[in-house]
PDB file of N, CA and C in Angstrom:
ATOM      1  N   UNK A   1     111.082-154.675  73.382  1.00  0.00           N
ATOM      2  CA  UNK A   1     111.121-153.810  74.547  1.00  0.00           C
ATOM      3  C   UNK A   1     111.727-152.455  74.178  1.00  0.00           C
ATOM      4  N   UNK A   2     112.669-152.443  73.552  1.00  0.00           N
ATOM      5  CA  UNK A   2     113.646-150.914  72.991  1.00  0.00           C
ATOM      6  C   UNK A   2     112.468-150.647  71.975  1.00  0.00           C
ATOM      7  N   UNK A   3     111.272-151.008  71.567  1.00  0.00           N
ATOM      8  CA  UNK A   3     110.967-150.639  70.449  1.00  0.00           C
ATOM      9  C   UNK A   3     109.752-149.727  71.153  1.00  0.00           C
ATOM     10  N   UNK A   4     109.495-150.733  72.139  1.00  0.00           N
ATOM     11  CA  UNK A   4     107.983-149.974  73.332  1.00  0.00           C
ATOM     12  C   UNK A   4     108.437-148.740  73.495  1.00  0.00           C
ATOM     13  N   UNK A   5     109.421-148.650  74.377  1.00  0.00           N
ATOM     14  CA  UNK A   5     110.537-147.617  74.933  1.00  0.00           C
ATOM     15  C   UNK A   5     110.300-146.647  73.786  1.00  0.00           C
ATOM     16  N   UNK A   6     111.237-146.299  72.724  1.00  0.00           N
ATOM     17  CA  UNK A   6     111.112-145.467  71.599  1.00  0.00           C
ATOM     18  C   UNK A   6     109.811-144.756  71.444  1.00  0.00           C
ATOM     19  N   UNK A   7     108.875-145.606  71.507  1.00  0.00           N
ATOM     20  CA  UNK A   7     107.451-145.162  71.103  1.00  0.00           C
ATOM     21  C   UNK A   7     107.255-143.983  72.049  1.00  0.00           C
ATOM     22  N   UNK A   8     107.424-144.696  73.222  1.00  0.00           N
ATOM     23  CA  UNK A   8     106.417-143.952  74.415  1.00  0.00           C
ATOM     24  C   UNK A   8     107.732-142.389  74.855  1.00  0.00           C
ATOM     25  N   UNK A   9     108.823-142.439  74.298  1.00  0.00           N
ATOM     26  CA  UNK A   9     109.540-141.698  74.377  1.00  0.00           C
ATOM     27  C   UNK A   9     110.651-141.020  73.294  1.00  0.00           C
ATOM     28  N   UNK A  10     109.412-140.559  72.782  1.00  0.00           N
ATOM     29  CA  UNK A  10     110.705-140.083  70.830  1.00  0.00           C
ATOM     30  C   UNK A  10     111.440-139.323  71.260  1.00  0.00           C
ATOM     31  N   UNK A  11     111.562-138.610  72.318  1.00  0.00           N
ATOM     32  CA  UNK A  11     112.193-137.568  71.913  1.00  0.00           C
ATOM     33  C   UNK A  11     113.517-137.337  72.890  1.00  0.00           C
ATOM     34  N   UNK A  12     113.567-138.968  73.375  1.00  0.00           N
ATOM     35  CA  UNK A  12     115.142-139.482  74.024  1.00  0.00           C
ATOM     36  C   UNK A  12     115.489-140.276  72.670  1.00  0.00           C
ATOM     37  N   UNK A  13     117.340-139.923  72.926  1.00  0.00           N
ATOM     38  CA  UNK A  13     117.982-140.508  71.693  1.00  0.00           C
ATOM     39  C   UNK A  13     118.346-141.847  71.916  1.00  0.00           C
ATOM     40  N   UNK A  14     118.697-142.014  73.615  1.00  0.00           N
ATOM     41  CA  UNK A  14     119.398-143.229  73.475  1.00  0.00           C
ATOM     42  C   UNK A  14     118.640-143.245  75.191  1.00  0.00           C
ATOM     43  N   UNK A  15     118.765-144.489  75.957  1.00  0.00           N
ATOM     44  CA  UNK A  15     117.593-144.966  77.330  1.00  0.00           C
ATOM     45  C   UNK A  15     118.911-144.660  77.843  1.00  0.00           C
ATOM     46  N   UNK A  16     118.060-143.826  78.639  1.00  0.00           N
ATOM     47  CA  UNK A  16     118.891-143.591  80.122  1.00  0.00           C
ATOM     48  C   UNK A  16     119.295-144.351  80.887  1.00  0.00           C
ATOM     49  N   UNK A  17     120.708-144.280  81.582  1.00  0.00           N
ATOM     50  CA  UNK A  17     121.524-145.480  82.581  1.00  0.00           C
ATOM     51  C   UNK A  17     120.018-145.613  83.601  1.00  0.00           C
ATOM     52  N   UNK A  18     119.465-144.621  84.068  1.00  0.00           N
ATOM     53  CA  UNK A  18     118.597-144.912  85.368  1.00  0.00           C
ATOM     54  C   UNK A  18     117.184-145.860  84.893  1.00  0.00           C
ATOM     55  N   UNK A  19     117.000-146.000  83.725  1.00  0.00           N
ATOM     56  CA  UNK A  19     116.273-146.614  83.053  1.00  0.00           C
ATOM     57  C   UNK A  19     116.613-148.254  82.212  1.00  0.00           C
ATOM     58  N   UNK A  20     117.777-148.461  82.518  1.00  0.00           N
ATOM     59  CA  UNK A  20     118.342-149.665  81.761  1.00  0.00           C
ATOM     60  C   UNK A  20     118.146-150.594  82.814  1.00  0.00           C
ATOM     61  N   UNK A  21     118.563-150.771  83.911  1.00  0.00           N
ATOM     62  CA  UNK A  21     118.305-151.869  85.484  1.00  0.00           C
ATOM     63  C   UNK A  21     116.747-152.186  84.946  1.00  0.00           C
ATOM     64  N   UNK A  22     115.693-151.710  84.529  1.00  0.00           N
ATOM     65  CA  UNK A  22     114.613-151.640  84.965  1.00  0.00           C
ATOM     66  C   UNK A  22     113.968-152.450  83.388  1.00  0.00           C
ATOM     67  N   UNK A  23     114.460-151.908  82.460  1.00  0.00           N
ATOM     68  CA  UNK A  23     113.922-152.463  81.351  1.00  0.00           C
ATOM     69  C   UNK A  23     114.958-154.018  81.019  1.00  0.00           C
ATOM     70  N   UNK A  24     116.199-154.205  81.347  1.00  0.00           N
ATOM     71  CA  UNK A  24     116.549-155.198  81.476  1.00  0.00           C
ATOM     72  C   UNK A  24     115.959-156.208  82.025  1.00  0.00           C
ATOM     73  N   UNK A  25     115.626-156.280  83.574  1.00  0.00           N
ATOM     74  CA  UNK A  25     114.611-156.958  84.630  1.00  0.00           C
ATOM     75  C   UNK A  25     113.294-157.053  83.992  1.00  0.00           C
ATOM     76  N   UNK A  26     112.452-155.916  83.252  1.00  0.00           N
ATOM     77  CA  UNK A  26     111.458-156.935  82.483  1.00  0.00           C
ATOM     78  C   UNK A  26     111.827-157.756  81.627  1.00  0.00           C
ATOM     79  N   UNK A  27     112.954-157.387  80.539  1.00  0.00           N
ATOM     80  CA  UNK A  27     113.324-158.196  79.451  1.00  0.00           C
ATOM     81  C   UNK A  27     113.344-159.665  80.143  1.00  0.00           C
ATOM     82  N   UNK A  28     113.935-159.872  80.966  1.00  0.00           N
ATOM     83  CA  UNK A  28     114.753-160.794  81.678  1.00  0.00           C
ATOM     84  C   UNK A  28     113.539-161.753  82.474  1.00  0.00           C
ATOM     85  N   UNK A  29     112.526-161.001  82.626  1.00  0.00           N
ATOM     86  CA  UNK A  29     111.306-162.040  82.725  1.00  0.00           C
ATOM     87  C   UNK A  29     110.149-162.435  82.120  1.00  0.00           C
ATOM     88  N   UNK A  30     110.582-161.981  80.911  1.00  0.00           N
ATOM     89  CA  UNK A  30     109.587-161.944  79.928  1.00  0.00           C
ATOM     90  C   UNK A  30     110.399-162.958  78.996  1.00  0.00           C
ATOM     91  N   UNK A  31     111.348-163.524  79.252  1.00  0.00           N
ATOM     92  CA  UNK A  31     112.130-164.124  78.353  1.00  0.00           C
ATOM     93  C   UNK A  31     112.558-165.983  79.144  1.00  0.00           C
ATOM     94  N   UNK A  32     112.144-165.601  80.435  1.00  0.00           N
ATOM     95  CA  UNK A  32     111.899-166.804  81.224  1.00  0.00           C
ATOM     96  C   UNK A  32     113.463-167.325  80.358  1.00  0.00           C
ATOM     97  N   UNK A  33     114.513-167.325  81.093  1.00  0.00           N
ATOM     98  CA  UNK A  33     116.053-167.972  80.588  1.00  0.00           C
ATOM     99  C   UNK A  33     115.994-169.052  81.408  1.00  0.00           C
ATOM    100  N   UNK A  34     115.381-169.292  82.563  1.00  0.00           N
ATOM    101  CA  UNK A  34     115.194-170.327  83.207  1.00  0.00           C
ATOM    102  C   UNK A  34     114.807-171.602  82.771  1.00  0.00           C
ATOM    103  N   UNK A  35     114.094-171.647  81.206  1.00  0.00           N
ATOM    104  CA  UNK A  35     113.296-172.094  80.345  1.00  0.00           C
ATOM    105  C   UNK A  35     114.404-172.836  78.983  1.00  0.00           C
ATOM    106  N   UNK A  36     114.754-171.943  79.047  1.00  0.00           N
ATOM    107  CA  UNK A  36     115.970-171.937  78.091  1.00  0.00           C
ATOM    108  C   UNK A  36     116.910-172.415  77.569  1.00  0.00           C
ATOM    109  N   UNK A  37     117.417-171.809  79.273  1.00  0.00           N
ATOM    110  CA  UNK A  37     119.347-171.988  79.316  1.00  0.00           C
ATOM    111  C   UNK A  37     119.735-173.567  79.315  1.00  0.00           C
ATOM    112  N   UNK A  38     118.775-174.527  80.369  1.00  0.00           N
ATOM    113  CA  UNK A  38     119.521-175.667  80.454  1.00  0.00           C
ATOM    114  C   UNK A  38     119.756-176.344  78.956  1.00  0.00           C
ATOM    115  N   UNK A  39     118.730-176.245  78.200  1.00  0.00           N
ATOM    116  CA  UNK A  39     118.896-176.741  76.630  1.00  0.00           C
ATOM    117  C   UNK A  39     119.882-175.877  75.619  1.00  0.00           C
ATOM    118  N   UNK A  40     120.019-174.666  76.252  1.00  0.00           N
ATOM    119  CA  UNK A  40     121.177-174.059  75.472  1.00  0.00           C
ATOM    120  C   UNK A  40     122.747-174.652  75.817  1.00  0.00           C
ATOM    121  N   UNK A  41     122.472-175.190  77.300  1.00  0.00           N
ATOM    122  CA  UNK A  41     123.949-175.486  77.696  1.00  0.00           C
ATOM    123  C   UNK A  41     124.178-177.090  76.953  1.00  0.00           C
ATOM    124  N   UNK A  42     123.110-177.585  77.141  1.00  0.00           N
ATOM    125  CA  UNK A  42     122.898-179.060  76.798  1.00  0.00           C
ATOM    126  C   UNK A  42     123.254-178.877  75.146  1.00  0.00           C
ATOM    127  N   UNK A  43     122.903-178.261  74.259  1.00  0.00           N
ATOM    128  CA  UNK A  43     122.900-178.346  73.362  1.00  0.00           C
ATOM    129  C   UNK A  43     125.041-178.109  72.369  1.00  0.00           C
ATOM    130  N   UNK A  44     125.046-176.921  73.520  1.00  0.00           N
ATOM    131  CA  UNK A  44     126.483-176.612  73.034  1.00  0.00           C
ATOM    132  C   UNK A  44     127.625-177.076  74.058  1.00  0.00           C
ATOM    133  N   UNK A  45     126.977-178.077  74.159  1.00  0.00           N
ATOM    134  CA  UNK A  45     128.430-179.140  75.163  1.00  0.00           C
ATOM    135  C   UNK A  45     128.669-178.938  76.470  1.00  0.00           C
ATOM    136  N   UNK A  46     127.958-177.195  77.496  1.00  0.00           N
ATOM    137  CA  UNK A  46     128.553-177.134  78.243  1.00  0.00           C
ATOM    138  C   UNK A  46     127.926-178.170  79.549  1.00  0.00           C
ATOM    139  N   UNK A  47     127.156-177.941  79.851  1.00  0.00           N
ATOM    140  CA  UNK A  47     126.554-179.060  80.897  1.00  0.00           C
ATOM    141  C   UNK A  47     125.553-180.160  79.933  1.00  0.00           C
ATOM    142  N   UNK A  48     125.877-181.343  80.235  1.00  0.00           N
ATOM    143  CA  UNK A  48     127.157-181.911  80.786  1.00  0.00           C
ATOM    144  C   UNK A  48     127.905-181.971  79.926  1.00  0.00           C
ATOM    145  N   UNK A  49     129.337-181.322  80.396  1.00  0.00           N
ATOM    146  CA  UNK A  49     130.385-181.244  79.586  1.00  0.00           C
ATOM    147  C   UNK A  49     130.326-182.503  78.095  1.00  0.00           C
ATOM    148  N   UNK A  50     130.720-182.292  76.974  1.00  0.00           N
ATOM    149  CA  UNK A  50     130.987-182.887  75.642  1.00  0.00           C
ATOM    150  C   UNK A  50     131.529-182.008  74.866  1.00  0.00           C
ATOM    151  N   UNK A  51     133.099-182.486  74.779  1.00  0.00           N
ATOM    152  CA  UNK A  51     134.083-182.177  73.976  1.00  0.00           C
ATOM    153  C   UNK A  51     133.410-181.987  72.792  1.00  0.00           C
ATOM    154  N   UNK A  52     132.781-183.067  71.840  1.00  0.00           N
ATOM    155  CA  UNK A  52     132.153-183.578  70.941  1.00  0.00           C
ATOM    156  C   UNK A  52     131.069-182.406  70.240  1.00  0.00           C
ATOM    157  N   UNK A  53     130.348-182.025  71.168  1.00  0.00           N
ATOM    158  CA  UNK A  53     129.166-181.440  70.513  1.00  0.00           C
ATOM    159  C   UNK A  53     129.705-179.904  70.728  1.00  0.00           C
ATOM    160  N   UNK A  54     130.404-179.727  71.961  1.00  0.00           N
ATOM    161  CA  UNK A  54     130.984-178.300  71.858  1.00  0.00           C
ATOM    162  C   UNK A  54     132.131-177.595  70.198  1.00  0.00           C
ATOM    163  N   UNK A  55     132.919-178.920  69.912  1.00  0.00           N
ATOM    164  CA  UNK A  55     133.797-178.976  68.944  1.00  0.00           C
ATOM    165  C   UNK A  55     132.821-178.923  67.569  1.00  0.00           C
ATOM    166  N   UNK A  56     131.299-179.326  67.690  1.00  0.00           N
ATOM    167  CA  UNK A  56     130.614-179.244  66.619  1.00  0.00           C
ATOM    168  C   UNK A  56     130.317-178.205  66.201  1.00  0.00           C
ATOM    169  N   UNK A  57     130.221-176.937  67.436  1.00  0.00           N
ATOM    170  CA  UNK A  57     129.783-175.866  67.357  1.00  0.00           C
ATOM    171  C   UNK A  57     130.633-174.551  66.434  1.00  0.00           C
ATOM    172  N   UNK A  58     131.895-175.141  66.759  1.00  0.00           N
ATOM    173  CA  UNK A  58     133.059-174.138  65.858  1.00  0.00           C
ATOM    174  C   UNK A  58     132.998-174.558  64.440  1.00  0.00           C
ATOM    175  N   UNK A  59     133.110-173.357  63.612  1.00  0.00           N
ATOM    176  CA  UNK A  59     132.948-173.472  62.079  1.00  0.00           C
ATOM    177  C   UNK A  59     133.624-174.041  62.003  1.00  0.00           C
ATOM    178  N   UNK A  60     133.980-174.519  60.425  1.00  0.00           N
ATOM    179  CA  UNK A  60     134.858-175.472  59.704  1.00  0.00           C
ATOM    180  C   UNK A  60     134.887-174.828  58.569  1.00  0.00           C
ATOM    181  N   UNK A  61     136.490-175.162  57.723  1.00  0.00           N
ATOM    182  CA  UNK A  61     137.009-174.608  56.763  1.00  0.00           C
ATOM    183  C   UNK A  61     135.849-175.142  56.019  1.00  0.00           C
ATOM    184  N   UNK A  62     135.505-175.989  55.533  1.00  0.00           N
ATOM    185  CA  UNK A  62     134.512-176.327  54.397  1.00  0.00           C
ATOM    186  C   UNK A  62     132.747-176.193  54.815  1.00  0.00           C
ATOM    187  N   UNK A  63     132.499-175.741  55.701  1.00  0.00           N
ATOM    188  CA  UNK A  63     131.364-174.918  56.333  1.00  0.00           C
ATOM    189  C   UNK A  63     131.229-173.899  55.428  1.00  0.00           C
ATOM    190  N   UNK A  64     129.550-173.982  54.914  1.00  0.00           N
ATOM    191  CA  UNK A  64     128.828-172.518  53.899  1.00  0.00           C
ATOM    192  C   UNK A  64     129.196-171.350  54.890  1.00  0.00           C
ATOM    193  N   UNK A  65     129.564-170.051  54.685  1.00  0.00           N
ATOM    194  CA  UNK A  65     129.599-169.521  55.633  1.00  0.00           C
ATOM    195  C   UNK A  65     129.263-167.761  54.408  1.00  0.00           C
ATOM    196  N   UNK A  66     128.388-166.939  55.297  1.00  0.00           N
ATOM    197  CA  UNK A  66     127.794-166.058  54.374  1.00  0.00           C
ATOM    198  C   UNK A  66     128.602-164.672  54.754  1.00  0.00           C
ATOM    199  N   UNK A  67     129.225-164.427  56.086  1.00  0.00           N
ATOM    200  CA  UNK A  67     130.229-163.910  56.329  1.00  0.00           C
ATOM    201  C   UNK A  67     131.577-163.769  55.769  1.00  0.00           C
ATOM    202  N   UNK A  68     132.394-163.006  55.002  1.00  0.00           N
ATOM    203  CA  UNK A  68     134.016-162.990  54.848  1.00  0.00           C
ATOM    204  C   UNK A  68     134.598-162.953  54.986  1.00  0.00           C
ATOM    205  N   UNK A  69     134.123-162.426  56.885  1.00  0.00           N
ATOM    206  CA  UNK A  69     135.007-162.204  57.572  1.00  0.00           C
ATOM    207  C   UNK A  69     135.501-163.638  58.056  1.00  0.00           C
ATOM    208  N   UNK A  70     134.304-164.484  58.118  1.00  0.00           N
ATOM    209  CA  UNK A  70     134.448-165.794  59.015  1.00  0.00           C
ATOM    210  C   UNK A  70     135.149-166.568  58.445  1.00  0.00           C
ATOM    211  N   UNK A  71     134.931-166.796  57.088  1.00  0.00           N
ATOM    212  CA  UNK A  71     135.970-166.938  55.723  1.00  0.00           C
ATOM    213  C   UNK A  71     137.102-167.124  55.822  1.00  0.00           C
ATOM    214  N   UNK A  72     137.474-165.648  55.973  1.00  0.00           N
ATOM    215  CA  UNK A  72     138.759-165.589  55.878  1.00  0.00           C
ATOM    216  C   UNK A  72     139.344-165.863  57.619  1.00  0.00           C
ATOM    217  N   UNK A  73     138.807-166.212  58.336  1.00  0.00           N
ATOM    218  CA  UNK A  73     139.449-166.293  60.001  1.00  0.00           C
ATOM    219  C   UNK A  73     139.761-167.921  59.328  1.00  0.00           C
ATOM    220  N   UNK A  74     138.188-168.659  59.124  1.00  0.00           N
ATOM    221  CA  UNK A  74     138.962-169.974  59.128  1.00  0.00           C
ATOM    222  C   UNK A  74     140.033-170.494  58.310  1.00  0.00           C
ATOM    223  N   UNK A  75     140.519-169.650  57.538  1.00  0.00           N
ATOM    224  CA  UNK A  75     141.332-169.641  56.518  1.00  0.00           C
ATOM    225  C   UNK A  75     142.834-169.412  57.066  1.00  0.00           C
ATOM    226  N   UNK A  76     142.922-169.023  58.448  1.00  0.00           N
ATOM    227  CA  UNK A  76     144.179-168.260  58.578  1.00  0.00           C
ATOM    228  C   UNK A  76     144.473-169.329  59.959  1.00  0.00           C
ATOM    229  N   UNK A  77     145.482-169.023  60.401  1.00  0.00           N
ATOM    230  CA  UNK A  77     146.214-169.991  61.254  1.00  0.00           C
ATOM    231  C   UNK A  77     145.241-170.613  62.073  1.00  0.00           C
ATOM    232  N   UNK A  78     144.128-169.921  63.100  1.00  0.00           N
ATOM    233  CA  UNK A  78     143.503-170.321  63.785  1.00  0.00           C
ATOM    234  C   UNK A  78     142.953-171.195  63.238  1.00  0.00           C
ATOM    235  N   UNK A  79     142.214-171.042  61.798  1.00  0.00           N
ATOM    236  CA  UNK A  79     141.690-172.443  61.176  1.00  0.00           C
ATOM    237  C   UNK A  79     142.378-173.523  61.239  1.00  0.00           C
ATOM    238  N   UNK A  80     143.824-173.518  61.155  1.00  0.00           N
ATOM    239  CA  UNK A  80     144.494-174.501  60.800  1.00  0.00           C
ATOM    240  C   UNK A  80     144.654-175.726  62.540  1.00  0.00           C
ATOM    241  N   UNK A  81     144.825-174.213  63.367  1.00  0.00           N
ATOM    242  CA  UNK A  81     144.941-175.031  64.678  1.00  0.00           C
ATOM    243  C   UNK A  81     143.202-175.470  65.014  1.00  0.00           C
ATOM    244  N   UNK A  82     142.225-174.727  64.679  1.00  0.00           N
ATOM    245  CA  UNK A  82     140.995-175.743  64.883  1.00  0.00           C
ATOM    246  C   UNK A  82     140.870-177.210  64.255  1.00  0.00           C
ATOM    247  N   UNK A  83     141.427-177.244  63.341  1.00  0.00           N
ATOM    248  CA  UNK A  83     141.530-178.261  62.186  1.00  0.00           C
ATOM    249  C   UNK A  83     142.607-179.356  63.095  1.00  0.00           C
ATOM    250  N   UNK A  84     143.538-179.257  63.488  1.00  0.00           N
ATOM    251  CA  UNK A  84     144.445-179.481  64.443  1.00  0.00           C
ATOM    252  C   UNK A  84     143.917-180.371  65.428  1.00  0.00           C
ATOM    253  N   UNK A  85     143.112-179.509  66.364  1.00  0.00           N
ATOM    254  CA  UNK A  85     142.370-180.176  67.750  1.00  0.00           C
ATOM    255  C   UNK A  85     140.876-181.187  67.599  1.00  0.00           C
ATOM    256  N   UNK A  86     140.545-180.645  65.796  1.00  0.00           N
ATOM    257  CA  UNK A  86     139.688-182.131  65.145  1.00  0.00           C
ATOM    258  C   UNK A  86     140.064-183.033  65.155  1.00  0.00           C
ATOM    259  N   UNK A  87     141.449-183.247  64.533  1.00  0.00           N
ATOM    260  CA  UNK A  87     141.783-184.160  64.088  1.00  0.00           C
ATOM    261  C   UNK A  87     142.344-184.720  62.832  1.00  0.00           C
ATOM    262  N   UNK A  88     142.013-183.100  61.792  1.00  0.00           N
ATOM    263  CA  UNK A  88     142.124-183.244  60.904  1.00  0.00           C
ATOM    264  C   UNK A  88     143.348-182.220  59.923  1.00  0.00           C
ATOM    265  N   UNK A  89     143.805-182.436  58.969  1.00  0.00           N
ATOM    266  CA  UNK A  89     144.493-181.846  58.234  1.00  0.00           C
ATOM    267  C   UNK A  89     145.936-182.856  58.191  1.00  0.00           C
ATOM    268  N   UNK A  90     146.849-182.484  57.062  1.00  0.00           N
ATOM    269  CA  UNK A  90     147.948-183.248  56.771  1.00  0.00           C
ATOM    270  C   UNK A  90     147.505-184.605  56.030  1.00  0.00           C
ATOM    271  N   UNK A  91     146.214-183.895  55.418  1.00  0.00           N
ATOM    272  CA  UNK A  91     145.765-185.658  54.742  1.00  0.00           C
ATOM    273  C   UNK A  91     145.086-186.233  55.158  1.00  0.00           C
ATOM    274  N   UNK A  92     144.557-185.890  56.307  1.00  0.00           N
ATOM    275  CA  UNK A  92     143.466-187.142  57.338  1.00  0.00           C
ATOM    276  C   UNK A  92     142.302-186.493  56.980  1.00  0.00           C
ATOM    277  N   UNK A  93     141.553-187.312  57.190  1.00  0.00           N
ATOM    278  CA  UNK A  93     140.205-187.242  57.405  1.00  0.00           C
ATOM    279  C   UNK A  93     139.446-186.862  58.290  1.00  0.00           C
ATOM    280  N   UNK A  94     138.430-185.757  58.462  1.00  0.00           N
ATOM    281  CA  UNK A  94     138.075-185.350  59.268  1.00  0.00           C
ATOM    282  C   UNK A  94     137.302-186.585  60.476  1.00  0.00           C
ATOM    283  N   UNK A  95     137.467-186.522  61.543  1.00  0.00           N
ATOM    284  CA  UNK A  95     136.525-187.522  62.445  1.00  0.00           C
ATOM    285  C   UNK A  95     135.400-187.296  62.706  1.00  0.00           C
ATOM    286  N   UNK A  96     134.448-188.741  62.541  1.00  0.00           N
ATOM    287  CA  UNK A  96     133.460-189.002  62.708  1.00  0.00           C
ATOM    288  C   UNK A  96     132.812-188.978  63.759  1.00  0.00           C
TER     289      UNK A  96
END
């Protein structure tokens, strides 16, 4: 859609506020989220709620990760308290 936009208008740098309501609302039905969302929620724990599959979703210290930044986050305290609310660290084994 930003790419249509561009075409039909080179010689705006960036889409106008009075123009964003409008290209959003097609995006937004051209993308049918209605379609979507329930398997997105289903998928990442939120409806119906699962601790389990939501907790699957957060990286893990031993997770490939191609980022350095992400790297180094799980590396630093927060890793340790994700590691924490697994179940794991101090020697244990991660849960199954």
């Amino acid at each position: 859609m930003l790419t249509d936009y561009k075409l039909k208008h080179p010689k705006e740098a960036s889409i106008p506020k009075t123009e964003f309501p409008r290209l959003l609302d097609a995006l937004l039905k051209k993308a049918d989220p209605g379609c979507h969302l329930p398997a997105a929620f289903l998928k990442c724990g939120l409806h119906p709620i699962s601790k389990e599959k939501a907790m699957e979703r957060i990286p893990h210290r031993d997770m490939a990760v191609d980022n350095e930044d992400i790297g180094e986050l799980m590396n630093s305290t927060l890793g340790e308290k994700l590691e924490q609310m697994r179940g794991v660290g101090d020697g244990q084994q991660r849960k199954q």
